[in-house]
C-alpha atoms as a PDB file:
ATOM      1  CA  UNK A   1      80.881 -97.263  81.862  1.00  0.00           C
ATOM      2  CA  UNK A   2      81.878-100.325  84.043  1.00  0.00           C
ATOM      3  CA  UNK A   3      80.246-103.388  84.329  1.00  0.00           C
ATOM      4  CA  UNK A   4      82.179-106.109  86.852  1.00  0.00           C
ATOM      5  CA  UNK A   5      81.849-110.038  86.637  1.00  0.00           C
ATOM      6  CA  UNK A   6      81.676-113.011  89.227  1.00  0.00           C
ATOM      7  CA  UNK A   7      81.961-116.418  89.446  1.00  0.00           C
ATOM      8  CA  UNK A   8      79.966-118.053  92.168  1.00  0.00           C
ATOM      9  CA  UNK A   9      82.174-121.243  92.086  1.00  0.00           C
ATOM     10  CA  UNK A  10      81.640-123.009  95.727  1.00  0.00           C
ATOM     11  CA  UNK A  11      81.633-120.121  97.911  1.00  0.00           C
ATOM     12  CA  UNK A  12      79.186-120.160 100.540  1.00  0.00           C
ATOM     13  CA  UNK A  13      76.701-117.720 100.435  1.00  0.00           C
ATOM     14  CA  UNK A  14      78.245-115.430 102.762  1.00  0.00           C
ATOM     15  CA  UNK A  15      81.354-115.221 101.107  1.00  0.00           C
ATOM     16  CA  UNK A  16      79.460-114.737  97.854  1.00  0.00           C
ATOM     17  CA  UNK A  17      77.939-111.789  99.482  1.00  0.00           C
ATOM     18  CA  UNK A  18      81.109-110.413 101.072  1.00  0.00           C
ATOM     19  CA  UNK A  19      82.725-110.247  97.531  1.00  0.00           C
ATOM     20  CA  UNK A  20      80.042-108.579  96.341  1.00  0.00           C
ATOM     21  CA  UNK A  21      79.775-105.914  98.889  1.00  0.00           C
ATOM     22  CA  UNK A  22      83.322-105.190  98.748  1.00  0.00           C
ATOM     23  CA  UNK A  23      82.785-103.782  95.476  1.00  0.00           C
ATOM     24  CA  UNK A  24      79.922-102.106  95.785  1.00  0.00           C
ATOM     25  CA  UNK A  25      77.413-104.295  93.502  1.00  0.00           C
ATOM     26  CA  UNK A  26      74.177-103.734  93.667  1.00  0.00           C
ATOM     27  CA  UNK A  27      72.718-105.820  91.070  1.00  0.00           C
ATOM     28  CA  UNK A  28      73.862-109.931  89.755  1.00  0.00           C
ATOM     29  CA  UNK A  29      73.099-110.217  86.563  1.00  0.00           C
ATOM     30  CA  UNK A  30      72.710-113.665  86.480  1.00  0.00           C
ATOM     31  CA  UNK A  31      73.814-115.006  82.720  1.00  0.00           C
ATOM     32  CA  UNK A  32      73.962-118.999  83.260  1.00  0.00           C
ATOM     33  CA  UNK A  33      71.742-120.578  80.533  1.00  0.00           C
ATOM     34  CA  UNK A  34      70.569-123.441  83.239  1.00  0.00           C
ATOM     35  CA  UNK A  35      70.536-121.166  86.724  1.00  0.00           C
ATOM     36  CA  UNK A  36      70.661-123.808  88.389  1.00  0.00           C
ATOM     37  CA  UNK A  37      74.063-125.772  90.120  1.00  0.00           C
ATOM     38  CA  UNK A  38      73.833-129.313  91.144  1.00  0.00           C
ATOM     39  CA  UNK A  39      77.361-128.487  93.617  1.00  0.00           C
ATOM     40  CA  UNK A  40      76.174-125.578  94.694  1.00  0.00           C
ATOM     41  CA  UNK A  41      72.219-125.293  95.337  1.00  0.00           C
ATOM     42  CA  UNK A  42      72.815-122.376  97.507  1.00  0.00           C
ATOM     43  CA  UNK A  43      72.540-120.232  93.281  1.00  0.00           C
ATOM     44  CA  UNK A  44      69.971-121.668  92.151  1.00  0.00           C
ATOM     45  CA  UNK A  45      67.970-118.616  90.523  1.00  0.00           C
ATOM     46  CA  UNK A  46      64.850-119.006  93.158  1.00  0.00           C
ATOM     47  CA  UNK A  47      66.880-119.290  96.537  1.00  0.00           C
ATOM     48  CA  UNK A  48      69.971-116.751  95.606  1.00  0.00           C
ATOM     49  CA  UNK A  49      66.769-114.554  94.385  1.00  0.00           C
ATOM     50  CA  UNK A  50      65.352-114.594  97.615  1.00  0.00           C
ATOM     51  CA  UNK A  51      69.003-114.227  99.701  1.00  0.00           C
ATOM     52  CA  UNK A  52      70.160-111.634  97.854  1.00  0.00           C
ATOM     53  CA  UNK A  53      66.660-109.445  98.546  1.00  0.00           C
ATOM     54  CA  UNK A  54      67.437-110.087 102.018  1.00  0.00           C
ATOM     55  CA  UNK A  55      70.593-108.379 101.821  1.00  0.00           C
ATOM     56  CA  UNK A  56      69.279-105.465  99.640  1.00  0.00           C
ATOM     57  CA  UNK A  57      71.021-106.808  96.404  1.00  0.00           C
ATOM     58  CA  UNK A  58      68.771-106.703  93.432  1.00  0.00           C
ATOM     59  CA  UNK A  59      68.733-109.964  91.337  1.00  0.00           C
ATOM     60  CA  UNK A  60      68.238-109.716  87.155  1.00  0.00           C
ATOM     61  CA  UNK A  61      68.407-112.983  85.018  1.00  0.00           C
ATOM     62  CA  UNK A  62      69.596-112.664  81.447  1.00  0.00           C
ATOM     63  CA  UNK A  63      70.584-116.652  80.971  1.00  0.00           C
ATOM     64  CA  UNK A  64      68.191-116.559  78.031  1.00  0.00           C
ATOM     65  CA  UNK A  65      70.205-113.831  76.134  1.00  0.00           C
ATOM     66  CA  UNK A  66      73.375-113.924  77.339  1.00  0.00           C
ATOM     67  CA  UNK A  67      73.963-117.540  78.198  1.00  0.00           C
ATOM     68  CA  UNK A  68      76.797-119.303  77.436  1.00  0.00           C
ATOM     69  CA  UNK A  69      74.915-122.305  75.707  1.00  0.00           C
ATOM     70  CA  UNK A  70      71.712-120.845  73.482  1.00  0.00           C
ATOM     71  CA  UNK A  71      69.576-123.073  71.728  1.00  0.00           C
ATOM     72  CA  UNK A  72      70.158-123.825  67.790  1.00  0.00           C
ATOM     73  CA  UNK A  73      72.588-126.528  66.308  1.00  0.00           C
ATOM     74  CA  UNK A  74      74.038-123.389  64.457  1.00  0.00           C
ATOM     75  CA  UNK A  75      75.368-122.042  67.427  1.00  0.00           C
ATOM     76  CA  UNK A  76      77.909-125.080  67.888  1.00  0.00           C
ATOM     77  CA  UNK A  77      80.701-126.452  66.143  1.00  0.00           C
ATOM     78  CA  UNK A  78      81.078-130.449  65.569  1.00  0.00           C
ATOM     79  CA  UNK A  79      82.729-130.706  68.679  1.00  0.00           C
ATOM     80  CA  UNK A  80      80.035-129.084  70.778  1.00  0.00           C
ATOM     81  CA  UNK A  81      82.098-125.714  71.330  1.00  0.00           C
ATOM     82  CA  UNK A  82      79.711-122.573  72.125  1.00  0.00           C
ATOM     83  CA  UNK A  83      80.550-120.594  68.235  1.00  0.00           C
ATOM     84  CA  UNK A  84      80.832-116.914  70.050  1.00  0.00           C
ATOM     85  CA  UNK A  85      80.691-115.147  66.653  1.00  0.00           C
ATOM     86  CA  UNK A  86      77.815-116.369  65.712  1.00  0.00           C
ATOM     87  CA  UNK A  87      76.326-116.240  69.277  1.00  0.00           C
ATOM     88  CA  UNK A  88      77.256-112.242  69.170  1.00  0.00           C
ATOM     89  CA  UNK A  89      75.422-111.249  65.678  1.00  0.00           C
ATOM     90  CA  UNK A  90      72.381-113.265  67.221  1.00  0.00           C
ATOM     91  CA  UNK A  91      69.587-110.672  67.305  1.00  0.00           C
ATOM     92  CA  UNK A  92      68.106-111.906  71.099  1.00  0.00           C
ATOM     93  CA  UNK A  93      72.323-111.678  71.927  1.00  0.00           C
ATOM     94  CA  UNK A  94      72.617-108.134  71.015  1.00  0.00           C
ATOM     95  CA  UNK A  95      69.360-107.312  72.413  1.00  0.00           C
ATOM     96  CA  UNK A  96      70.544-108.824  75.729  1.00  0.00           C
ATOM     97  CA  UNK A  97      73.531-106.366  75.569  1.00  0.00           C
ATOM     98  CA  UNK A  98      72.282-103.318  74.590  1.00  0.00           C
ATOM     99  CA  UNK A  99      69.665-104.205  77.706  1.00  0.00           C
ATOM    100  CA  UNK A 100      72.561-105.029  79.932  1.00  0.00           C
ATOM    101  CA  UNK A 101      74.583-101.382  79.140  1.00  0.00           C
ATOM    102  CA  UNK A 102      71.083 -99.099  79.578  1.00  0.00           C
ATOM    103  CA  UNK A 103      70.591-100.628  82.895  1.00  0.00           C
ATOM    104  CA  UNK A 104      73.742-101.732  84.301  1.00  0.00           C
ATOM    105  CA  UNK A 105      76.630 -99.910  83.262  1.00  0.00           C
ATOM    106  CA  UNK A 106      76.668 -97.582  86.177  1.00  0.00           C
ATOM    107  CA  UNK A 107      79.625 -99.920  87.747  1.00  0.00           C
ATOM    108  CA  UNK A 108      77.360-101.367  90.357  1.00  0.00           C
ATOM    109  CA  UNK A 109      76.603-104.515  88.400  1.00  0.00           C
ATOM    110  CA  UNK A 110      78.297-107.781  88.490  1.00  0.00           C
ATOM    111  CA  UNK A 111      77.634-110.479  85.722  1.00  0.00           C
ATOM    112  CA  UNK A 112      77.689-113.856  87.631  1.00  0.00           C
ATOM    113  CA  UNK A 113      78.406-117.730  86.121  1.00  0.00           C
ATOM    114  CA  UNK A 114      79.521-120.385  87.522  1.00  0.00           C
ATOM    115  CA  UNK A 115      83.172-120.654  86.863  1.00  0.00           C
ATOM    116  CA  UNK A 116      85.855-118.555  89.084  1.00  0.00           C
ATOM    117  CA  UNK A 117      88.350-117.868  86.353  1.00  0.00           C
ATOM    118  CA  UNK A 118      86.615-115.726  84.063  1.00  0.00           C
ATOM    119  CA  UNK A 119      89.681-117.030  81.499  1.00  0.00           C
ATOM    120  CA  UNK A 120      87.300-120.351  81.649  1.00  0.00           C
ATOM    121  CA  UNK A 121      84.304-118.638  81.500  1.00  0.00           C
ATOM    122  CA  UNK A 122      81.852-116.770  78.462  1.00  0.00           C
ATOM    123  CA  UNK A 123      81.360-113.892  80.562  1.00  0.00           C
ATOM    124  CA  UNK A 124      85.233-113.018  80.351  1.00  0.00           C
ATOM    125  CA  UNK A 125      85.586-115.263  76.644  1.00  0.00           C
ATOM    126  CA  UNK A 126      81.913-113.709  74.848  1.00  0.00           C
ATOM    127  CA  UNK A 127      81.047-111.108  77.042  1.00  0.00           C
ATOM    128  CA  UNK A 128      83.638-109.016  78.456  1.00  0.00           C
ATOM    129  CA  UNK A 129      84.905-109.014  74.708  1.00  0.00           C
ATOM    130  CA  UNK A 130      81.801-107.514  73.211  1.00  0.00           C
ATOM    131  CA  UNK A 131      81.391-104.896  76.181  1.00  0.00           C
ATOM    132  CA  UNK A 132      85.087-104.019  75.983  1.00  0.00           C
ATOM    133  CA  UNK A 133      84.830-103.382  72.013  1.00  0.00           C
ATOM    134  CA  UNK A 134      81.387-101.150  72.859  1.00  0.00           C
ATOM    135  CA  UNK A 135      83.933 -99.303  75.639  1.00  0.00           C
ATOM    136  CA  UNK A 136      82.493-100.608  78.451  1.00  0.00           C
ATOM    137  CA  UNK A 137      85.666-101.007  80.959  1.00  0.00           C
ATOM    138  CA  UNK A 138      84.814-105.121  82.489  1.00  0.00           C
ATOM    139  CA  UNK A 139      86.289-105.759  85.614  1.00  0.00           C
ATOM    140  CA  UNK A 140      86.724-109.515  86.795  1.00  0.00           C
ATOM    141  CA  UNK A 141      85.908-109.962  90.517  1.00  0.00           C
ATOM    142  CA  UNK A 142      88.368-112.608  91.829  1.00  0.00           C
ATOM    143  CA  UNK A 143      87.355-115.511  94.084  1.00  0.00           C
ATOM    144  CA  UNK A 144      90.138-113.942  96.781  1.00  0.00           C
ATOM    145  CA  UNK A 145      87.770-110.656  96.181  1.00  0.00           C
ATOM    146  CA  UNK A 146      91.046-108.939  93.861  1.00  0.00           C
ATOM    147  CA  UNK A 147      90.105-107.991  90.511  1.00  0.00           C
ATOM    148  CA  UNK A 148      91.263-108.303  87.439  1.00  0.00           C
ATOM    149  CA  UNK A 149      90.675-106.087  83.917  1.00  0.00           C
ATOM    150  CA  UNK A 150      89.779-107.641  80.708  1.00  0.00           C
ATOM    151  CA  UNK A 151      93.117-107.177  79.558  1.00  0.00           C
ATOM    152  CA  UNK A 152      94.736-108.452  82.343  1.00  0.00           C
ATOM    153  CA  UNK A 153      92.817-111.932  82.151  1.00  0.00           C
ATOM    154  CA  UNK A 154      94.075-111.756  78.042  1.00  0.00           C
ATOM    155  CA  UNK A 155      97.887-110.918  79.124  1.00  0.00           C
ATOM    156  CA  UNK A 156      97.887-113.568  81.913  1.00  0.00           C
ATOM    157  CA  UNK A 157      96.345-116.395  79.618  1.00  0.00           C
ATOM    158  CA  UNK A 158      98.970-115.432  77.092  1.00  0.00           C
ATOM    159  CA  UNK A 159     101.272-115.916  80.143  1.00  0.00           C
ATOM    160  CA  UNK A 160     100.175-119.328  80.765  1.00  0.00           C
ATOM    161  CA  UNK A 161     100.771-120.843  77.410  1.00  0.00           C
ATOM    162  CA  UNK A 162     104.153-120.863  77.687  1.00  0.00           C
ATOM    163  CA  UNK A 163     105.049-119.090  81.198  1.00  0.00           C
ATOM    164  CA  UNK A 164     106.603-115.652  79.513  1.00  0.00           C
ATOM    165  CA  UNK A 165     104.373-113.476  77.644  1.00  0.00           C
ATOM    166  CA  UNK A 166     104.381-114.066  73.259  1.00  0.00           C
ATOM    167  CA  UNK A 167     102.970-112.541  70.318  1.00  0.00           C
ATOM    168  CA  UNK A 168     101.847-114.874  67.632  1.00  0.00           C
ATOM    169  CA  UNK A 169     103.669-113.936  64.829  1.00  0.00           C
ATOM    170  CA  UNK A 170     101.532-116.429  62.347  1.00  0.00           C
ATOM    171  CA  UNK A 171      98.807-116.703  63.589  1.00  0.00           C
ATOM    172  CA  UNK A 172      96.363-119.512  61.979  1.00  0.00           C
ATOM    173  CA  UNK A 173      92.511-119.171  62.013  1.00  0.00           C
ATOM    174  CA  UNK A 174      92.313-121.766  65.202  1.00  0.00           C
ATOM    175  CA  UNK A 175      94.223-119.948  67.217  1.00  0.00           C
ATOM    176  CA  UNK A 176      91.522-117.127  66.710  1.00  0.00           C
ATOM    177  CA  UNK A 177      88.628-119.391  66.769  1.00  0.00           C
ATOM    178  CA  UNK A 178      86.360-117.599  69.167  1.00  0.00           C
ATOM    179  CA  UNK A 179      84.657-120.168  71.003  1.00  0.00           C
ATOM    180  CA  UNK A 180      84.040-121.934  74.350  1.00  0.00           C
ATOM    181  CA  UNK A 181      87.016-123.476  75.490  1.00  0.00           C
ATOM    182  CA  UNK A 182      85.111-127.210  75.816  1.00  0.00           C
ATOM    183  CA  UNK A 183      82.036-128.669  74.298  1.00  0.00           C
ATOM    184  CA  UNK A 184      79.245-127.089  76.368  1.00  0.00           C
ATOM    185  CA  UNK A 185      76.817-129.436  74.932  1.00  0.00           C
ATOM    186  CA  UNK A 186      74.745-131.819  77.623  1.00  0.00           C
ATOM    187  CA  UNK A 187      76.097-135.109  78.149  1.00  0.00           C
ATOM    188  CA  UNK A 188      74.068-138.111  76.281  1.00  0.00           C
ATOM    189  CA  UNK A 189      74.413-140.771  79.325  1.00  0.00           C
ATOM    190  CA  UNK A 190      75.661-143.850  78.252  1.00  0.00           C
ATOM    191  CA  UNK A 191      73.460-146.528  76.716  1.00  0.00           C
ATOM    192  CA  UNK A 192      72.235-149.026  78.848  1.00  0.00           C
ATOM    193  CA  UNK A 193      74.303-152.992  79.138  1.00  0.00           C
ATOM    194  CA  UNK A 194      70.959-154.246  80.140  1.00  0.00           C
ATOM    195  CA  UNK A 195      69.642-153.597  76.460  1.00  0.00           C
ATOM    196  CA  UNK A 196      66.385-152.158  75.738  1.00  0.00           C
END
């Protein structure tokens, strides 16, 4: 079973669709909470519904289940970070998943978000972890259309830490919090000077 991911990050639409034929996906499972981007209007859910039909590409939201930023204070730490454990034991979670493997695992389906690097992104951080435990093989379509496997995106973030590759002999429970990587919470805008 393989089930790829995408970020749409700023490409046009074209390249968007260009990546996606490259590797033979059929479906975008769209899994934004908010499918919506205030960059890039060219995704919002109605009008990449409609291009994507053009080009014979079906179009499946899941936002609801498998968005990075459900609704319930439980799901969030103090800081605002997405809690992924407790996002994955949610019931409408797992019946998002076992929905996205009966329809999609035939390797022609590509999650999409926002965010390019998947290592930034729940559908690598949440959702390539839970599919990869169920052995479902994830494969991370690259903005320069390369891809890159589950592991790979682990092994290179490892990388990154320190530039040469470590195993955490000690580890401490923060270093295996599983969560988003920044507050996902919406911004309060400032208070007004002008007072009330």
């Amino acid at each position: 079973m393989v089930i790829y991911t995408i970020g749409h990050s700023n490409h046009e639409i074209e390249r968007f669709v260009e990546l996606l034929r490259v590797h033979a996906i059929a479906t975008v499972v769209d899994v934004r909470t908010s499918p919506f981007s205030k960059y890039c209007p060219q995704f919002d859910k109605e009008l990449l519904q409609t291009l994507l039909a053009r080009q014979g590409i079906q179009y499946v939201f899941l936002g609801r289940e498998l968005g990075g930023r459900p609704d319930g204070d439980e799901f969030y730490d103090a800081a605002g970070h997405a809690l992924y454990e407790r996002m994955a034991e949610s019931e409408r979670f797992r019946g998002g998943i076992a929905q996205l493997v009966a329809d999609h695992a035939d390797g022609h389906a590509a999650l999409m978000c926002g965010e390019e690097d998947p290592a930034e992104c729940h559908r690598h951080l949440l959702l390539a972890r839970v599919l990869d435990a169920a052995g479902v093989e994830v494969r991370h379509i690259r903005g320069s259309g390369t891809v890159q496997s589950y592991r790979a995106v682990i092994e290179a973030a490892k990388k990154s830490e320190s530039g040469v590759l470590q195993l955490e002999l000690f580890p401490t429970e923060e270093t295996h919090a599983w969560r988003s990587t920044r507050s996902v919470l919406p911004r309060k805008p400032p208070a007004s000077s002008s007072g009330p």
